[in-house]
N, C-alpha and C. Protein backbone atom coordinates (compact mmCIF):
# COMPACT_ATOMS: atom_id res chain seq x y z
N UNK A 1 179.19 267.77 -24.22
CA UNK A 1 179.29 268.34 -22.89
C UNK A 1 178.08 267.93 -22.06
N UNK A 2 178.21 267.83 -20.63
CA UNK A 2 177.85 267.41 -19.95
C UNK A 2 176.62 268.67 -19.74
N UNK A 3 175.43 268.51 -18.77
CA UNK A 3 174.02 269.27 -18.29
C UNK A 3 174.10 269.31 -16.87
N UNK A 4 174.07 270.40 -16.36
CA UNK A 4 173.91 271.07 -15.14
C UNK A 4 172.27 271.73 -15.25
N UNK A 5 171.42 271.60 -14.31
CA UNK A 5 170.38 272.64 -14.30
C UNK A 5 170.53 273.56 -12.91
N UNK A 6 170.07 275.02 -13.40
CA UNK A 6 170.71 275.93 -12.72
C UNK A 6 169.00 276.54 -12.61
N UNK A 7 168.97 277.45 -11.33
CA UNK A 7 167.64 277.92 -11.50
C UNK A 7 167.87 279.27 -11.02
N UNK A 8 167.11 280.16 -11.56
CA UNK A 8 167.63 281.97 -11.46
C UNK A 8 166.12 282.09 -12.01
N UNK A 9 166.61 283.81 -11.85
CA UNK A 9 165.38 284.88 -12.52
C UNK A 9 166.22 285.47 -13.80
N UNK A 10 165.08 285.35 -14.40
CA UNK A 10 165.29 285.94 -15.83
C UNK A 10 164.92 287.70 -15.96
N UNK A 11 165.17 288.30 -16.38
CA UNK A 11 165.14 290.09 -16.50
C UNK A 11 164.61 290.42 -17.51
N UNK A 12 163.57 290.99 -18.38
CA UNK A 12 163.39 291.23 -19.27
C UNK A 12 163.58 292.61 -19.61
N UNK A 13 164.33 293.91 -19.13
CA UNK A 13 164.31 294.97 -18.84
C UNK A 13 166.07 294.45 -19.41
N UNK A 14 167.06 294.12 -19.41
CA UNK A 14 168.36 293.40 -19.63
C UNK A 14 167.64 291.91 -19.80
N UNK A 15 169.10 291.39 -20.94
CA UNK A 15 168.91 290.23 -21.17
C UNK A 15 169.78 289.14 -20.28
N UNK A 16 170.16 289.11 -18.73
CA UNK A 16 170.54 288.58 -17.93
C UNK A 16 169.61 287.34 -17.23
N UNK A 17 170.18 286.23 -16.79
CA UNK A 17 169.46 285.26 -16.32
C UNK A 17 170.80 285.45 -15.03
N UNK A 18 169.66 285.38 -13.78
CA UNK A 18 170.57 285.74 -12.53
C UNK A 18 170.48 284.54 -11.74
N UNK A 19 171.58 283.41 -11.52
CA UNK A 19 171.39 282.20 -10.93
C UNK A 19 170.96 282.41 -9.49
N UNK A 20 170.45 281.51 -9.03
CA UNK A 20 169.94 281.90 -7.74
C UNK A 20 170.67 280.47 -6.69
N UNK A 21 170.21 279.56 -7.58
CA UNK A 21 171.11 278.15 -6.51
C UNK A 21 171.22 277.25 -8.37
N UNK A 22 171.61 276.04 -7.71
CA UNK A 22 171.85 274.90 -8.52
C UNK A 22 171.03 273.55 -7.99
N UNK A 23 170.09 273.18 -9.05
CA UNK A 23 169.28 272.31 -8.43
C UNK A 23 169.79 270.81 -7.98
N UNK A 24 171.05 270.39 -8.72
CA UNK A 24 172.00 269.45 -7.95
C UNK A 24 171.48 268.07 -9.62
N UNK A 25 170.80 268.51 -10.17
CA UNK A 25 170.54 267.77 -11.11
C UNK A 25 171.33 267.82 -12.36
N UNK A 26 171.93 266.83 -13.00
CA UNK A 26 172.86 266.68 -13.66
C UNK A 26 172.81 265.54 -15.04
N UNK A 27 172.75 265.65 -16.31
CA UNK A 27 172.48 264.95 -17.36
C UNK A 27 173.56 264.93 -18.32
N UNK A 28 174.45 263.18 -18.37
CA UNK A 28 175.35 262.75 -18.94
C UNK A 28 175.47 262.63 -20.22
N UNK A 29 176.02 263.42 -21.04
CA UNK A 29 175.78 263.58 -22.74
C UNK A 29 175.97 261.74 -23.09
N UNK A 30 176.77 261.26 -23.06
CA UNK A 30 177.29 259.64 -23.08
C UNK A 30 178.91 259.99 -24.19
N UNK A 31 179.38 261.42 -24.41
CA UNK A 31 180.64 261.31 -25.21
C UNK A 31 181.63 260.73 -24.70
N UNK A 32 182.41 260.49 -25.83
CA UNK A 32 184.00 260.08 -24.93
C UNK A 32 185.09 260.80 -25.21
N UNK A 33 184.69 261.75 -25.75
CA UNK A 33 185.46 263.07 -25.77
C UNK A 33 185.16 263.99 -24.58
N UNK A 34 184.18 263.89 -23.93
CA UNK A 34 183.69 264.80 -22.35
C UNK A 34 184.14 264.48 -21.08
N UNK A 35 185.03 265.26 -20.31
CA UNK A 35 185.96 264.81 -19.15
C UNK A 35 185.03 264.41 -18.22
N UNK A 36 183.57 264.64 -18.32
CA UNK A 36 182.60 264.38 -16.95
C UNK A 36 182.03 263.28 -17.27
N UNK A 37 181.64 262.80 -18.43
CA UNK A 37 180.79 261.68 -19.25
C UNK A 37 181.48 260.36 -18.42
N UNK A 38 180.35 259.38 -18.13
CA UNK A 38 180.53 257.91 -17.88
C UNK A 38 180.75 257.53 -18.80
N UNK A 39 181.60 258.20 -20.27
CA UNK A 39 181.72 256.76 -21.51
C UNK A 39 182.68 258.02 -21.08
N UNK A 40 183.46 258.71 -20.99
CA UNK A 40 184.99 259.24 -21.28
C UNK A 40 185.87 257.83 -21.39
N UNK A 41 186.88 258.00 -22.51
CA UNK A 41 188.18 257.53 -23.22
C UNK A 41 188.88 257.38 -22.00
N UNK A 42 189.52 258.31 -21.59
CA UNK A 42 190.77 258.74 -20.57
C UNK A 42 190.56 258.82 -19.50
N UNK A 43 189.81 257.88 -18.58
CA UNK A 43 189.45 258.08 -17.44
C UNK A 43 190.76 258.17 -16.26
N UNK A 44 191.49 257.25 -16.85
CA UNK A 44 193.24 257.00 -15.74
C UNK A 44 194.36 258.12 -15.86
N UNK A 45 193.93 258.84 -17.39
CA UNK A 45 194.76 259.56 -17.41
C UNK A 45 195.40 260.90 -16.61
N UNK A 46 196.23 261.30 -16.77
CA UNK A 46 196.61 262.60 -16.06
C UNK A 46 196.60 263.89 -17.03
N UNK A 47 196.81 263.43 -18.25
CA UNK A 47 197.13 264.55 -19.03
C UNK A 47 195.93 264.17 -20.17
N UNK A 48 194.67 264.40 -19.80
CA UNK A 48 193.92 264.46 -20.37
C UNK A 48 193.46 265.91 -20.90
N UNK A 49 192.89 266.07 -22.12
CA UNK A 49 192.87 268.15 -22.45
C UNK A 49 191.30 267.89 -22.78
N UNK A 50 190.41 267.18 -22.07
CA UNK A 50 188.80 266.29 -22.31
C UNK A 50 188.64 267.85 -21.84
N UNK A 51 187.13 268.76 -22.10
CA UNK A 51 186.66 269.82 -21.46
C UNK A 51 186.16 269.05 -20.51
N UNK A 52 185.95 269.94 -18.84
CA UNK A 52 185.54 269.36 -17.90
C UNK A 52 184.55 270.41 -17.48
N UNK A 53 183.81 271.24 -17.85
CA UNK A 53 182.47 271.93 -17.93
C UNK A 53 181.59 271.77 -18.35
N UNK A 54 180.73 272.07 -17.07
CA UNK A 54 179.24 271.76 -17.28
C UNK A 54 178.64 272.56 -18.25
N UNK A 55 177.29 272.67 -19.21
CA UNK A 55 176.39 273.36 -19.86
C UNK A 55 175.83 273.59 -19.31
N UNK A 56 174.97 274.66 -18.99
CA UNK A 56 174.03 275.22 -18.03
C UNK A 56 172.20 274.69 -18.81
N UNK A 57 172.05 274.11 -18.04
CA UNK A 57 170.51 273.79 -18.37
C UNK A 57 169.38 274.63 -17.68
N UNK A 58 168.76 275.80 -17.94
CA UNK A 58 168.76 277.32 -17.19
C UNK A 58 166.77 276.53 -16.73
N UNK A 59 166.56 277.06 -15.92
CA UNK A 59 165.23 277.18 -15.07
C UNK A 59 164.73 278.01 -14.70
N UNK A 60 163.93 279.07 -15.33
CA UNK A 60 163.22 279.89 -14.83
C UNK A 60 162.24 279.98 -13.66
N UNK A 61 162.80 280.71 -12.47
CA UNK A 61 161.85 279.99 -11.48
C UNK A 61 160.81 281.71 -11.34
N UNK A 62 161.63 283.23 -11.80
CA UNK A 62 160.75 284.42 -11.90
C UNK A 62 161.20 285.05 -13.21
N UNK A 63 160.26 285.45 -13.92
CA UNK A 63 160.36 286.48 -15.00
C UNK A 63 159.72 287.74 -14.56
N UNK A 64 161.43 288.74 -14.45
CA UNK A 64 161.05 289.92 -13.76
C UNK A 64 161.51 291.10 -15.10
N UNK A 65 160.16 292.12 -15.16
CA UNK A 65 160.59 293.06 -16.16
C UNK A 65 161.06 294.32 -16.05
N UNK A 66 161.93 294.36 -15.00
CA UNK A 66 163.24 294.94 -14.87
C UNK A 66 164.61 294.74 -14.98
N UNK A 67 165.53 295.51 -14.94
CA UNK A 67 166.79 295.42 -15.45
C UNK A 67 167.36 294.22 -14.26
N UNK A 68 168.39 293.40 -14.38
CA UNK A 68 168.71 293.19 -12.95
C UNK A 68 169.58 294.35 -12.25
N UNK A 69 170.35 294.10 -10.74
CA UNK A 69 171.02 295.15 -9.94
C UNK A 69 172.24 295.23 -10.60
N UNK A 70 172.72 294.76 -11.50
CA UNK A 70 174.40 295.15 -12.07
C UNK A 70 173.86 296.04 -12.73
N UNK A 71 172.60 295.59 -13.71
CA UNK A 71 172.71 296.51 -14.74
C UNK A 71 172.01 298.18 -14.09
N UNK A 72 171.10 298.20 -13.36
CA UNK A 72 170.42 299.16 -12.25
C UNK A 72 172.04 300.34 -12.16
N UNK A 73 173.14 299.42 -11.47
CA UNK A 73 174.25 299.81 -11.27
C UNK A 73 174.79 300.75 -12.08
N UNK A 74 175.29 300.23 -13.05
CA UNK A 74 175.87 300.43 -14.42
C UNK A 74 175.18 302.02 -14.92
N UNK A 75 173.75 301.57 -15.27
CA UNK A 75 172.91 302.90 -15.37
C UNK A 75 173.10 304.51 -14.99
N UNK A 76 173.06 303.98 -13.46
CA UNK A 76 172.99 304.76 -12.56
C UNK A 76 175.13 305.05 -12.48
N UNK A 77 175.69 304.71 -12.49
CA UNK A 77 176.96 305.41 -12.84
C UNK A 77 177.48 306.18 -13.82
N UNK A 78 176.59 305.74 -14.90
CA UNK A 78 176.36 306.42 -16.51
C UNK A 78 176.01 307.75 -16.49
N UNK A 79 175.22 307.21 -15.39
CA UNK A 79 174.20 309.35 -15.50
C UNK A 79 175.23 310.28 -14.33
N UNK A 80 175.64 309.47 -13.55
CA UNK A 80 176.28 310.19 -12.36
C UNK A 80 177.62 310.83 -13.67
N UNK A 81 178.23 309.79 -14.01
CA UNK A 81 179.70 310.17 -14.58
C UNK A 81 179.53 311.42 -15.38
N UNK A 82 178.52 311.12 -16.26
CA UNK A 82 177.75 312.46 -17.05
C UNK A 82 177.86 313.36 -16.63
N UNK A 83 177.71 314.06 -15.50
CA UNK A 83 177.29 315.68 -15.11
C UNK A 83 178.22 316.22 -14.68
């Protein structure tokens, strides 16, 4: 499979990495079993079943030691539902 790098904040409060953009940078495994790869088999084909997803190549751009806002969310509905 093909490499995407993605850049987010990481949470250490939850184990979530929260994407923030996509740095547009991209690294070709060379398979020919991979629908994105410049050596793919089946390039003409139509009925190719090649995976065509990227791997996330992750970039920490903040390490924050709080929960992120889903999980903040989540929390905070937990205690509400409770009472």
């Amino acid at each position: 499979m093909c490499w995407e790098e993605s850049c987010g904040n990481q949470h250490r409060g939850c184990p979530h990495f929260v994407i923030l953009y996509y740095s547009g940078e991209k690294w070709d495994c060379g398979s020919p079993t991979c629908g994105l790869s410049s050596a793919h088999v089946h390039k003409n084909s139509r009925s190719c079943s090649c995976p065509r997803t990227y791997h996330e190549r992750r970039r920490v751009l903040n390490l924050i030691q709080e929960p992120c806002d889903a999980c903040k969310e989540a929390a905070l509905a937990a205690r509400v539902r409770r009472r």
